[in-house]
N, C-alpha and C. Protein backbone atom coordinates (compact mmCIF):
# COMPACT_ATOMS: atom_id res chain seq x y z
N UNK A 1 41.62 85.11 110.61
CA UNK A 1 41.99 86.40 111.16
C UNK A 1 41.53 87.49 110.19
N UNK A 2 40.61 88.50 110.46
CA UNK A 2 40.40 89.39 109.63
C UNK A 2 40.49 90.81 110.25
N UNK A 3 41.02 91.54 109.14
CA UNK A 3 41.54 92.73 109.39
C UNK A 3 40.49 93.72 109.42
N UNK A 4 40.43 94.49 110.68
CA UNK A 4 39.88 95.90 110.29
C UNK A 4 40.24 97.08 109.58
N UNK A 5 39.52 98.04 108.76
CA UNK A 5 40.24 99.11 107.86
C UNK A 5 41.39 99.18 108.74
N UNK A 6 40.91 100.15 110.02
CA UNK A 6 42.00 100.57 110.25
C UNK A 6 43.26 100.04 110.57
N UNK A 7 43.15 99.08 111.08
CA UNK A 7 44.30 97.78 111.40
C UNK A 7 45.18 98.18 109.93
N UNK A 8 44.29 97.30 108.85
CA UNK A 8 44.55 97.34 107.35
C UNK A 8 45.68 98.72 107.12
N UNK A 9 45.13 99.92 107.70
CA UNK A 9 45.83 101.12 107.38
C UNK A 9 46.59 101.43 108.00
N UNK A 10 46.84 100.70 109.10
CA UNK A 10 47.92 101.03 109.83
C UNK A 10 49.46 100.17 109.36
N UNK A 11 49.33 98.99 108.75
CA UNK A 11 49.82 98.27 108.02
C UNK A 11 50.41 98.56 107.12
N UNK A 12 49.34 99.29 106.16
CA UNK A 12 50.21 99.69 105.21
C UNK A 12 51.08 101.24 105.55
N UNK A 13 50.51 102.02 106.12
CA UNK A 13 51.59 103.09 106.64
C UNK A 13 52.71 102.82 107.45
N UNK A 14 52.49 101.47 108.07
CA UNK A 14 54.14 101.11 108.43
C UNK A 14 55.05 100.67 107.65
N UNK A 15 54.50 99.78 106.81
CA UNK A 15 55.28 99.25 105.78
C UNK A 15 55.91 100.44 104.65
N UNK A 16 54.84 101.31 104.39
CA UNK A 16 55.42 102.88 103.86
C UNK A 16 56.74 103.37 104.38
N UNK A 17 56.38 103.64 106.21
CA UNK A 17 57.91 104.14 106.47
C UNK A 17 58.75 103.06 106.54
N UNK A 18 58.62 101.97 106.32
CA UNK A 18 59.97 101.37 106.09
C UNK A 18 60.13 101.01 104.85
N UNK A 19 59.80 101.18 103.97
CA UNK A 19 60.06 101.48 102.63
C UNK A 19 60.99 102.96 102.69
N UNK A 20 60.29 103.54 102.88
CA UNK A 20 61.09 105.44 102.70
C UNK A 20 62.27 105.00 103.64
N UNK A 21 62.28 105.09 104.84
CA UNK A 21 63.57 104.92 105.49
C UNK A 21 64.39 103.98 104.94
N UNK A 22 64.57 102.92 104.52
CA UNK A 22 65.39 102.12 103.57
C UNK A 22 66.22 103.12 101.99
N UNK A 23 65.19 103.40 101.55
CA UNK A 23 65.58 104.53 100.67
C UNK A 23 66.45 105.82 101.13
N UNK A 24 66.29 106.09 101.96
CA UNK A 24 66.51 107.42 102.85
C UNK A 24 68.34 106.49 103.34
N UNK A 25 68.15 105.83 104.07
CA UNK A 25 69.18 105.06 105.07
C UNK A 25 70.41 104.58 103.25
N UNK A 26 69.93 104.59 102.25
CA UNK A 26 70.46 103.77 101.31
C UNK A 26 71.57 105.11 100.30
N UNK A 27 70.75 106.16 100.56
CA UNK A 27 70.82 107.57 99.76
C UNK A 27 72.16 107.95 100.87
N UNK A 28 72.06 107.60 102.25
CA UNK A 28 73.37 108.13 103.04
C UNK A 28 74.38 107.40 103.36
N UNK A 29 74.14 106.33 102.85
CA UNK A 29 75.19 105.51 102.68
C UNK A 29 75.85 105.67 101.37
N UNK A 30 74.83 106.21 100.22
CA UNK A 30 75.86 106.15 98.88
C UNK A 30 76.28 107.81 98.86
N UNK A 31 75.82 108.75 99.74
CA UNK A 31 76.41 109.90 100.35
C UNK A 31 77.67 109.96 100.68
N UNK A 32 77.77 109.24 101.29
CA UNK A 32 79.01 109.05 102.60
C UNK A 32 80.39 108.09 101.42
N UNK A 33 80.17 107.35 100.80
CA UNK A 33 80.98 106.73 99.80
C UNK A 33 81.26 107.95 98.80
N UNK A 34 80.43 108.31 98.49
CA UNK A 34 80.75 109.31 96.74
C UNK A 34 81.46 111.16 97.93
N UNK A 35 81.51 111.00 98.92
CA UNK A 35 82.31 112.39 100.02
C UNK A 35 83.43 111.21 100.22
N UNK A 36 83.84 110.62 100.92
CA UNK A 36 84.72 109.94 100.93
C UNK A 36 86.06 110.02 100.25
N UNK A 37 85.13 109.52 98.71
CA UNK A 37 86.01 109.54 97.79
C UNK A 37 86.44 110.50 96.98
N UNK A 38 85.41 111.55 97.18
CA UNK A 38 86.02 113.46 96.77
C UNK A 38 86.92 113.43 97.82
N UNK A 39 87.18 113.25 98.73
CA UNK A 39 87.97 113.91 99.24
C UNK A 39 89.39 113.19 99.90
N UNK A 40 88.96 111.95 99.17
CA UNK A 40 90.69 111.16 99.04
C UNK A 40 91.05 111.48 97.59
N UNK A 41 90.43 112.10 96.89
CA UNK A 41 90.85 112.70 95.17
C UNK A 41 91.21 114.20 95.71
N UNK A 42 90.37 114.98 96.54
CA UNK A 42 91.00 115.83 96.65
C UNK A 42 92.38 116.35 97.37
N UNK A 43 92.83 115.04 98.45
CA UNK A 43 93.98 115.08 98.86
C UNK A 43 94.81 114.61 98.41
N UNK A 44 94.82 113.85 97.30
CA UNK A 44 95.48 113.06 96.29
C UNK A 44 96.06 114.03 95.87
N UNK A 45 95.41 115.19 94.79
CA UNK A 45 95.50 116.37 94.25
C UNK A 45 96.34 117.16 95.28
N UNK A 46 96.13 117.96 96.58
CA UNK A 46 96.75 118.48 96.66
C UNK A 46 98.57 117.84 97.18
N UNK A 47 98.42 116.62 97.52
CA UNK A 47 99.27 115.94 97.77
C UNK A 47 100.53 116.34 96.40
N UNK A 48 99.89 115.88 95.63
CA UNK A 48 100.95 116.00 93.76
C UNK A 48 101.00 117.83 94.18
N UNK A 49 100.67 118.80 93.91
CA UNK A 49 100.46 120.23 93.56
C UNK A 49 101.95 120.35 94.74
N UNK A 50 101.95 119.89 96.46
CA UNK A 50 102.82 120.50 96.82
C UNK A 50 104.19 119.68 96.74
N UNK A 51 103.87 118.32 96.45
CA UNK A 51 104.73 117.81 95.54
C UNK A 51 105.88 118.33 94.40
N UNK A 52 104.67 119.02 93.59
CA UNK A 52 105.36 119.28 92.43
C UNK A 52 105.71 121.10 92.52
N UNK A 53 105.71 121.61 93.67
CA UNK A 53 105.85 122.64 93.94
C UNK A 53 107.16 123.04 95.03
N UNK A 54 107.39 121.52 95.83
CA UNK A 54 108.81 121.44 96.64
C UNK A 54 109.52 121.20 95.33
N UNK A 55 109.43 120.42 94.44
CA UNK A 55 110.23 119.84 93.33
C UNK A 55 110.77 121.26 92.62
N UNK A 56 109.84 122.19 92.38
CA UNK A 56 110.77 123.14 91.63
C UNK A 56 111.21 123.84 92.17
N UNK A 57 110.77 124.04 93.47
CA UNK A 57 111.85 124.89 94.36
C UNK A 57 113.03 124.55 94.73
N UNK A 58 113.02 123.30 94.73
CA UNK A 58 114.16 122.86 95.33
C UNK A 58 115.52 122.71 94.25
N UNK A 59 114.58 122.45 92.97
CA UNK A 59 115.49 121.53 91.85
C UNK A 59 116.45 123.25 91.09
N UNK A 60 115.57 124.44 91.76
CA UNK A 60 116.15 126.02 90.84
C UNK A 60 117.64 126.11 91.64
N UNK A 61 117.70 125.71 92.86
CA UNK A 61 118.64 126.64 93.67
C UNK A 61 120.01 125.25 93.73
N UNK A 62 121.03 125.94 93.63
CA UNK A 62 122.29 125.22 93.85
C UNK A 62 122.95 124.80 95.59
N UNK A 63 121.95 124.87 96.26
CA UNK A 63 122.13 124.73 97.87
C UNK A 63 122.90 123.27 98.05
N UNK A 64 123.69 122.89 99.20
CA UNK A 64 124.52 121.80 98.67
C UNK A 64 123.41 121.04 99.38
N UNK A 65 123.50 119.60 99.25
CA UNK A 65 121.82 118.55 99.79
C UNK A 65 123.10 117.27 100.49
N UNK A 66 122.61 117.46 101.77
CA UNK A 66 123.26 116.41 102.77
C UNK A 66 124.36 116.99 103.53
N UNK A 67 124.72 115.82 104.15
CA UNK A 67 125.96 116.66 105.21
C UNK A 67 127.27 116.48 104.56
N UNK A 68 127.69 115.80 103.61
CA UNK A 68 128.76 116.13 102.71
C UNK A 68 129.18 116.51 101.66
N UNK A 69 128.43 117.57 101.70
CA UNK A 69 128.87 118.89 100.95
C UNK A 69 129.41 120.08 101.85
């Protein structure tokens, strides 16, 4: 079986885009992991902040807490 150039070149420009698209497809997958995880750190974060922001509001005032008081 022998190849003509162009055959030859068509070959290798396919094999090109699937090289790049692998790269490309690999870059949005480690995209999508490293957003992910900003933004289970960033709800983490604000999770503690209003946390620690009911905590001092609550802990200043002498209000009685439950129904028997």
């Amino acid at each position: 079986m022998n190849l003509e150039p162009a055959q030859t070149f068509q070959l290798v420009s396919l094999l090109a885009v699937l090289v790049l698209f692998c790269f490309s497809l690999r870059d949005k997958i480690n995209y999508r992991r490293w957003f992910r995880q900003w933004e289970a750190d960033r709800k983490a974060r604000r999770d503690a902040e209003l946390a620690a922001e009911a905590g001092e509001s609550s802990s200043g005032d002498d209000a009685p807490k439950g129904p028997w008081s």
